[in-house]
PDB file of N, CA and C in Angstrom:
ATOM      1  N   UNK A   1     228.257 119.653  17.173  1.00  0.00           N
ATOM      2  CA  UNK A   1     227.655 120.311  16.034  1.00  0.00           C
ATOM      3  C   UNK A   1     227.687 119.361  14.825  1.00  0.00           C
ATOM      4  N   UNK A   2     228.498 119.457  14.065  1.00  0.00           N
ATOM      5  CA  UNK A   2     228.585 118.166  13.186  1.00  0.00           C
ATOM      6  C   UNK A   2     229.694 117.218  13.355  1.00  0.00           C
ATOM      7  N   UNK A   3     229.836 115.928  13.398  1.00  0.00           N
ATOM      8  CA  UNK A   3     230.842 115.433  13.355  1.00  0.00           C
ATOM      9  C   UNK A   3     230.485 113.810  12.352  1.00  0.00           C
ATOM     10  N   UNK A   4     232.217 113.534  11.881  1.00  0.00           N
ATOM     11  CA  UNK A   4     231.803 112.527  10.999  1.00  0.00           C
ATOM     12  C   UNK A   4     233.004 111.339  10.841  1.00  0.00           C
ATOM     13  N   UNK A   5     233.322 109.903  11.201  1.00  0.00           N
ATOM     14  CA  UNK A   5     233.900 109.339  11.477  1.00  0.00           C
ATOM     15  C   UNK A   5     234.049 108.335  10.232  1.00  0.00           C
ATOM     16  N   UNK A   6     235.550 108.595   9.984  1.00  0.00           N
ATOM     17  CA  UNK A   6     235.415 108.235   7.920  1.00  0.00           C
ATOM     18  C   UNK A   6     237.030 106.475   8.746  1.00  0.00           C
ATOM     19  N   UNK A   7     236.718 105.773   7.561  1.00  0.00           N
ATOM     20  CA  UNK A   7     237.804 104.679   8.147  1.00  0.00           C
ATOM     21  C   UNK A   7     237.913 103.814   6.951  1.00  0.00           C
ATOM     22  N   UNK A   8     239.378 103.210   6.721  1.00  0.00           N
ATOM     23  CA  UNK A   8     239.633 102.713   5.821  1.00  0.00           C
ATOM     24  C   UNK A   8     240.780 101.444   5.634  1.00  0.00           C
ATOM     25  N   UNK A   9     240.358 100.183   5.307  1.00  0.00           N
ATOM     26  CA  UNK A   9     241.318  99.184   5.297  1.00  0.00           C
ATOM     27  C   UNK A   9     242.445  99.017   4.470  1.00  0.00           C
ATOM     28  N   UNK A  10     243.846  99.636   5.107  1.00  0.00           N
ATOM     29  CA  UNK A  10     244.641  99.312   3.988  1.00  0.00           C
ATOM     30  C   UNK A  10     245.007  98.165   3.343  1.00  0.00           C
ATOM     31  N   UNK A  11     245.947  98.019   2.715  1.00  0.00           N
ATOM     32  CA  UNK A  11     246.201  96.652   1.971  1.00  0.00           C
ATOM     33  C   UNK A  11     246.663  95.625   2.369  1.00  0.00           C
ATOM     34  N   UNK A  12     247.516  96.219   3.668  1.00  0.00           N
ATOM     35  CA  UNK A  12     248.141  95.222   4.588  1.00  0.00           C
ATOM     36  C   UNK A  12     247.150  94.939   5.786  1.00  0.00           C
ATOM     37  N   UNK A  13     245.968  95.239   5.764  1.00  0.00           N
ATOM     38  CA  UNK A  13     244.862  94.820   6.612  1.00  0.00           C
ATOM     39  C   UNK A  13     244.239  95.676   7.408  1.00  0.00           C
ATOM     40  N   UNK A  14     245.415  96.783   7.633  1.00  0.00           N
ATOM     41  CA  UNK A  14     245.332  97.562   8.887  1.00  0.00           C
ATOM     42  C   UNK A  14     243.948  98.462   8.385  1.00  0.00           C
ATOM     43  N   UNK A  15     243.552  99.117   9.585  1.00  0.00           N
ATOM     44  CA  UNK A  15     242.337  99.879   9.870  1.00  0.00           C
ATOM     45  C   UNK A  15     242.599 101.205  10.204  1.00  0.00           C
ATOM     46  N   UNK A  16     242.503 102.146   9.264  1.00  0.00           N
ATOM     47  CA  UNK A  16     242.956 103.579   9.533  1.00  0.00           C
ATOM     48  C   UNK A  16     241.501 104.208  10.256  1.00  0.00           C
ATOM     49  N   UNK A  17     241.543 105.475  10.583  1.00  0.00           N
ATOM     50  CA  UNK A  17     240.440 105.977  11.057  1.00  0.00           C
ATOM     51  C   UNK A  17     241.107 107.513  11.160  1.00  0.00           C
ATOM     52  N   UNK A  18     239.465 108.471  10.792  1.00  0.00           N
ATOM     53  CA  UNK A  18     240.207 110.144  10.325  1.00  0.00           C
ATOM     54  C   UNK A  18     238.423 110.605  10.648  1.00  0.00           C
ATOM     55  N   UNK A  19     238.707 110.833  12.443  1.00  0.00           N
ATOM     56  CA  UNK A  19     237.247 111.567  12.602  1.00  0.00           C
ATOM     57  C   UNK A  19     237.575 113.823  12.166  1.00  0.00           C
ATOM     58  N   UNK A  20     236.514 113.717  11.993  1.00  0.00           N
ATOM     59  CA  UNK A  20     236.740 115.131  11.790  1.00  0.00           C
ATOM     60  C   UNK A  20     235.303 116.060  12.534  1.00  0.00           C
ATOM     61  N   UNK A  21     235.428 117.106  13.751  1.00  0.00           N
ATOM     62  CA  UNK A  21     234.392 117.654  13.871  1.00  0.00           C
ATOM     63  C   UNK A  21     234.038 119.471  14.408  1.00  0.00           C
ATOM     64  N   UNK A  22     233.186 119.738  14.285  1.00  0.00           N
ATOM     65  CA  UNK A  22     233.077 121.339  14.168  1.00  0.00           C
ATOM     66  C   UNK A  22     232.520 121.279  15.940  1.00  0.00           C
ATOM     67  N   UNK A  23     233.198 122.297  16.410  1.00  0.00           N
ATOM     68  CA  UNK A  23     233.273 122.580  18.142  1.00  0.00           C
ATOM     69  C   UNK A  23     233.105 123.708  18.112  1.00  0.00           C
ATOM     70  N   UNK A  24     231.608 124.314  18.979  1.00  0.00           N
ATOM     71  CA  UNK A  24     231.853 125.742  18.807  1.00  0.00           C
ATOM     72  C   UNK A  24     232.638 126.264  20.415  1.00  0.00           C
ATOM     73  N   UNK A  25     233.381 126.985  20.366  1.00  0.00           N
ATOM     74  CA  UNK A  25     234.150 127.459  21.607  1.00  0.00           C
ATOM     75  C   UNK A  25     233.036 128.683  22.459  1.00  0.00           C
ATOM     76  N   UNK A  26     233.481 129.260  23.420  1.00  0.00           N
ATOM     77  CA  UNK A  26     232.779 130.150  24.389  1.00  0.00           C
ATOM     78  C   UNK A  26     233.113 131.501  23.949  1.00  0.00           C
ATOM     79  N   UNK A  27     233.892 131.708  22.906  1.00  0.00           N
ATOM     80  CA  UNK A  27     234.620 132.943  22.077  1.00  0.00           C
ATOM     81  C   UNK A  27     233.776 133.219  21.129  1.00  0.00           C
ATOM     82  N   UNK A  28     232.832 132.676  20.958  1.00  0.00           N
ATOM     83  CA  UNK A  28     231.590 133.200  19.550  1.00  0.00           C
ATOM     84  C   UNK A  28     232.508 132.558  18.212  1.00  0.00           C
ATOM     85  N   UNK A  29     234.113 131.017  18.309  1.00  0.00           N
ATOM     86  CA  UNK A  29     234.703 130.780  17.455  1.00  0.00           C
ATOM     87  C   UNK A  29     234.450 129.092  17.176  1.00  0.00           C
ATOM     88  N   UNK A  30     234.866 128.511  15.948  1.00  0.00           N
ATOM     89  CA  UNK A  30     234.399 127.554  15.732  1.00  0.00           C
ATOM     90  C   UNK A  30     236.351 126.873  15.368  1.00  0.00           C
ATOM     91  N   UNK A  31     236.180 125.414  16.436  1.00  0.00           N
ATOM     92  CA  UNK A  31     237.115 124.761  15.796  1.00  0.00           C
ATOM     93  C   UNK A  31     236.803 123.564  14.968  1.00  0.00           C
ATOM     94  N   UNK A  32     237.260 122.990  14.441  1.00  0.00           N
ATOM     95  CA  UNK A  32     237.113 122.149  13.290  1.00  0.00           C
ATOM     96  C   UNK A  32     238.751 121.412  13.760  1.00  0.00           C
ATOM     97  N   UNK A  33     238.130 120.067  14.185  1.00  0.00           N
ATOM     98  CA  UNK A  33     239.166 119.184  14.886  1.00  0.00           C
ATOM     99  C   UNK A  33     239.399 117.917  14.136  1.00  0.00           C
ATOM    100  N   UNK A  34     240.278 117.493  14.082  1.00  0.00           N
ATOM    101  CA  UNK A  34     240.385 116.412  13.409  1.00  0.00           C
ATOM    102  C   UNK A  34     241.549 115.271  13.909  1.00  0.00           C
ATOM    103  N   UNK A  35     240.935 114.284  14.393  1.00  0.00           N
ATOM    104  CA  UNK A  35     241.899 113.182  15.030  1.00  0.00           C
ATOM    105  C   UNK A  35     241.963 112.147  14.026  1.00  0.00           C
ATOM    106  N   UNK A  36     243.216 111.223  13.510  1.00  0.00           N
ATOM    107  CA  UNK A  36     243.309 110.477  13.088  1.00  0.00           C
ATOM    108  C   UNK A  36     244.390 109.384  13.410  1.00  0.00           C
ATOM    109  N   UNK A  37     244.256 108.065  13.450  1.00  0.00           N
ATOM    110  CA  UNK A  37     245.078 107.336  13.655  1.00  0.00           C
ATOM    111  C   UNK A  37     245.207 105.956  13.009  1.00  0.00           C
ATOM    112  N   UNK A  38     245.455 104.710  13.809  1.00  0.00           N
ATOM    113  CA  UNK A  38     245.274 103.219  13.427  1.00  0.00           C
ATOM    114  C   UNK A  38     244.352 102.763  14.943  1.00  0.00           C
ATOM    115  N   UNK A  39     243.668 101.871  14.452  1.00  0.00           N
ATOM    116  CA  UNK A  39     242.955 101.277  15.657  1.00  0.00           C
ATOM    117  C   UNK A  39     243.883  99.865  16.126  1.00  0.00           C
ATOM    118  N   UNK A  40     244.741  99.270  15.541  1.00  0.00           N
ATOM    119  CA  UNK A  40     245.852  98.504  16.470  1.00  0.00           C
ATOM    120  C   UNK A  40     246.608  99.120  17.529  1.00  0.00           C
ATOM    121  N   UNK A  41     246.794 100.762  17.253  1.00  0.00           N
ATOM    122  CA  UNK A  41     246.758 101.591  18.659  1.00  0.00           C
ATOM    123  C   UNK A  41     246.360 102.128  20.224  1.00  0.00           C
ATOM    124  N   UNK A  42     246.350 102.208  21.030  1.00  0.00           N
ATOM    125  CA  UNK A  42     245.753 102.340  22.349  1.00  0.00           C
ATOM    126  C   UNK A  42     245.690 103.793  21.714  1.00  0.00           C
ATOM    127  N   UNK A  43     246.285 104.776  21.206  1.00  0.00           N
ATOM    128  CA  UNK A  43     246.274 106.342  21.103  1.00  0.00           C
ATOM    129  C   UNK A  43     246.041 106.775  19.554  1.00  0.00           C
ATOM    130  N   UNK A  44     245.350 108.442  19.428  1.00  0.00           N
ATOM    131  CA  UNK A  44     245.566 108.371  18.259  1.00  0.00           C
ATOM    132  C   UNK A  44     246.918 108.984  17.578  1.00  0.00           C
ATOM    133  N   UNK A  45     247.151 108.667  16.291  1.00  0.00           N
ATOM    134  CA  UNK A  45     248.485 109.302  15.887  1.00  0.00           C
ATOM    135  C   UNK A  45     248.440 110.750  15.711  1.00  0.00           C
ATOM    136  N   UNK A  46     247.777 111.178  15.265  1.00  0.00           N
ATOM    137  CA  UNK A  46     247.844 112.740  15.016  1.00  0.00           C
ATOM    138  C   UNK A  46     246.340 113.345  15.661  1.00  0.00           C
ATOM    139  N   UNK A  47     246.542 114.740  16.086  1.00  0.00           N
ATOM    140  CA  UNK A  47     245.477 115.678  15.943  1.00  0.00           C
ATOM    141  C   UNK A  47     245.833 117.112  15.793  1.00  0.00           C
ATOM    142  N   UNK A  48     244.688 117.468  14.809  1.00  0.00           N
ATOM    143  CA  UNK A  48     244.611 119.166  14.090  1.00  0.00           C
ATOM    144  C   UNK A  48     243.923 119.682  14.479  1.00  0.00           C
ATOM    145  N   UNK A  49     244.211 120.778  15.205  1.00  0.00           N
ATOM    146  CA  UNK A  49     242.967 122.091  15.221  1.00  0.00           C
ATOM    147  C   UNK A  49     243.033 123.468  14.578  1.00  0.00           C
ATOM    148  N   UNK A  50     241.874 123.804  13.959  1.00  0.00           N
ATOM    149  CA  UNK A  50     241.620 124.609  13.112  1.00  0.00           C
ATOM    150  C   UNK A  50     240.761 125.686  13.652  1.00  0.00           C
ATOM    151  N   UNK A  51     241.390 126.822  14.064  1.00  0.00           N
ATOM    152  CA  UNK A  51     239.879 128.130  14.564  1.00  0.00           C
ATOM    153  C   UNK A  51     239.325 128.832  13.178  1.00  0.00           C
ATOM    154  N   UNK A  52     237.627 129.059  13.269  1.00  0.00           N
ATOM    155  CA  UNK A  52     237.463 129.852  12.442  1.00  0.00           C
ATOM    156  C   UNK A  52     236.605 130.884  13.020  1.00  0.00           C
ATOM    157  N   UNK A  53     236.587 132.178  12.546  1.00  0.00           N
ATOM    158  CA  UNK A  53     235.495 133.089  13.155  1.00  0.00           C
ATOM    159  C   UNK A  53     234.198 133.209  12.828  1.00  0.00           C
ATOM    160  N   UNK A  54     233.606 132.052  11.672  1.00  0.00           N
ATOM    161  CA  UNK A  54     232.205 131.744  11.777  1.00  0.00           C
ATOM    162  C   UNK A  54     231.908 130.570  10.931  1.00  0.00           C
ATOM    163  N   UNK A  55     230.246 130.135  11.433  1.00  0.00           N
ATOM    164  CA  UNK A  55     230.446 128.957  11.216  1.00  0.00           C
ATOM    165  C   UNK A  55     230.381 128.551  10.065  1.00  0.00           C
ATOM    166  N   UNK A  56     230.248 129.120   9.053  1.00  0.00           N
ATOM    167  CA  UNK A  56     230.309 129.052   7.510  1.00  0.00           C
ATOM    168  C   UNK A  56     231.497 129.081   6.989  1.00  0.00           C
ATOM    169  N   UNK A  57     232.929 129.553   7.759  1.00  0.00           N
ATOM    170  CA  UNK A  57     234.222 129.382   7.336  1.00  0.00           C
ATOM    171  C   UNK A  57     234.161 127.898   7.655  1.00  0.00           C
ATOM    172  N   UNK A  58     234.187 127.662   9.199  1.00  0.00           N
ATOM    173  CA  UNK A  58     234.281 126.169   9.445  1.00  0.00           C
ATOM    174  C   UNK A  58     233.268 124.992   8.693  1.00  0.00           C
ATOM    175  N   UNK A  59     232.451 125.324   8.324  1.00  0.00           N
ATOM    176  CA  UNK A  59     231.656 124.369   7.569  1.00  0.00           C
ATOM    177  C   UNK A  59     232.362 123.889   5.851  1.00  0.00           C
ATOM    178  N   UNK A  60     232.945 124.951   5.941  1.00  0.00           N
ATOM    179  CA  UNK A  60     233.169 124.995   4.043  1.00  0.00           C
ATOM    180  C   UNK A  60     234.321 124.073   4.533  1.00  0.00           C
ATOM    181  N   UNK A  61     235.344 124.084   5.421  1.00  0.00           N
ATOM    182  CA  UNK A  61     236.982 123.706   6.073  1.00  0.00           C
ATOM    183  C   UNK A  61     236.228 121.793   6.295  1.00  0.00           C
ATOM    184  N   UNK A  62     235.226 121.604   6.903  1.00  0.00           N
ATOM    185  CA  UNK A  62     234.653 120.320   7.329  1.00  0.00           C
ATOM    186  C   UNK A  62     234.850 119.714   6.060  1.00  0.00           C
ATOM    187  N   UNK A  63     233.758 120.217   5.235  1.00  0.00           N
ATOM    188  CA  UNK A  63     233.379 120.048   3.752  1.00  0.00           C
ATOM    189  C   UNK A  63     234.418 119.595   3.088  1.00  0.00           C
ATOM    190  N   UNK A  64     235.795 120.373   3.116  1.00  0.00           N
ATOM    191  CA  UNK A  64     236.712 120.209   1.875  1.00  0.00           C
ATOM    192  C   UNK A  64     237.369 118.928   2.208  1.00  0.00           C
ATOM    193  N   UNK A  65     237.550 119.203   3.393  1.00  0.00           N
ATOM    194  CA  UNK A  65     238.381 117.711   4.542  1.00  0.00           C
ATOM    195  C   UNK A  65     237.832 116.614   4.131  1.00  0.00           C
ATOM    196  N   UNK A  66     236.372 116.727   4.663  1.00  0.00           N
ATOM    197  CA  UNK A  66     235.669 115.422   4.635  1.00  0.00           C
ATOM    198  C   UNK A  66     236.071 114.507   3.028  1.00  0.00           C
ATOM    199  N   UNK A  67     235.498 115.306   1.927  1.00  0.00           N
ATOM    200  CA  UNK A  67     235.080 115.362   0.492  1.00  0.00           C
ATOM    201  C   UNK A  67     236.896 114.777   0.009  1.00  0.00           C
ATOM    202  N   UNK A  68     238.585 115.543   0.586  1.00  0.00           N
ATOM    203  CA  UNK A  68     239.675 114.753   0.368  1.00  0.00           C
ATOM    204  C   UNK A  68     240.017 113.565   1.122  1.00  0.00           C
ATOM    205  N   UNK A  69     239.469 112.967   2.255  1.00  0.00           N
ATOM    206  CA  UNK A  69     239.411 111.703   3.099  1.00  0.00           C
ATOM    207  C   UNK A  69     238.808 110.855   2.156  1.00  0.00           C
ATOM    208  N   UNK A  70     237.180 111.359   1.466  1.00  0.00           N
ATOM    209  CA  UNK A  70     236.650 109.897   0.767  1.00  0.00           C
ATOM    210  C   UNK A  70     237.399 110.075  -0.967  1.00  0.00           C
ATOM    211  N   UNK A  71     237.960 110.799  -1.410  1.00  0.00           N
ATOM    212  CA  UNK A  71     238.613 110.977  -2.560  1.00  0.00           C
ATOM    213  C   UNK A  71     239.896 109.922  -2.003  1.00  0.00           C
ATOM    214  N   UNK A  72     240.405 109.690  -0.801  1.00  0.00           N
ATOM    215  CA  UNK A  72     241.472 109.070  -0.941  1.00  0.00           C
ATOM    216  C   UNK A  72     241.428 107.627   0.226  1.00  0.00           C
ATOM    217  N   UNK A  73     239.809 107.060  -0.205  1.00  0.00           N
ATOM    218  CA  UNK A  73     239.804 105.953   0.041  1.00  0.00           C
ATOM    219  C   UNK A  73     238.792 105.983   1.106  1.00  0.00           C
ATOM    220  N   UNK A  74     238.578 106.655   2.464  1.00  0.00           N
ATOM    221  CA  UNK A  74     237.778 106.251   3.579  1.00  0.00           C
ATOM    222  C   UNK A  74     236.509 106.546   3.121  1.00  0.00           C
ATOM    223  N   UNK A  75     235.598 106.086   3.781  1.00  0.00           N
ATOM    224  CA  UNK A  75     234.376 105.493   3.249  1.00  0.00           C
ATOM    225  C   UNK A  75     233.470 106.002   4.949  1.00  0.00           C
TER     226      UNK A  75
END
């Protein structure tokens, strides 16, 4: 559905990465997933899942995510 792959070089060189995307499930529910890690990794470091019961909750949840990732650097 939507998805959007935000990434950012820290100072010490490294390469962060913070995909975030809206999944609709077989429940009529929407998750809003979000993996983030370092790419000097084989794995990622973290992942979040978020259920919402429509897709306008999960869109606004994408939105706010996305909008504090490029407020704090990824591009």
């Amino acid at each position: 559905m939507n998805n959007v792959l935000l990434h950012k070089t820290t100072k010490k060189g490294n390469i962060r990465y913070y995909s975030i995307e809206i999944i609709a499930t077989l429940f009529e529910e929407y998750i809003v997933e979000r993996i983030y890690g370092n790419i000097r990794f084989k794995s990622y470091t973290g992942k979040r899942n978020n259920v919402f019961s429509s897709y306008d909750e999960a869109q606004d949840f994408f939105k706010k995510i996305k909008k504090q990732k490029i407020n704090k650097g990824y591009l």
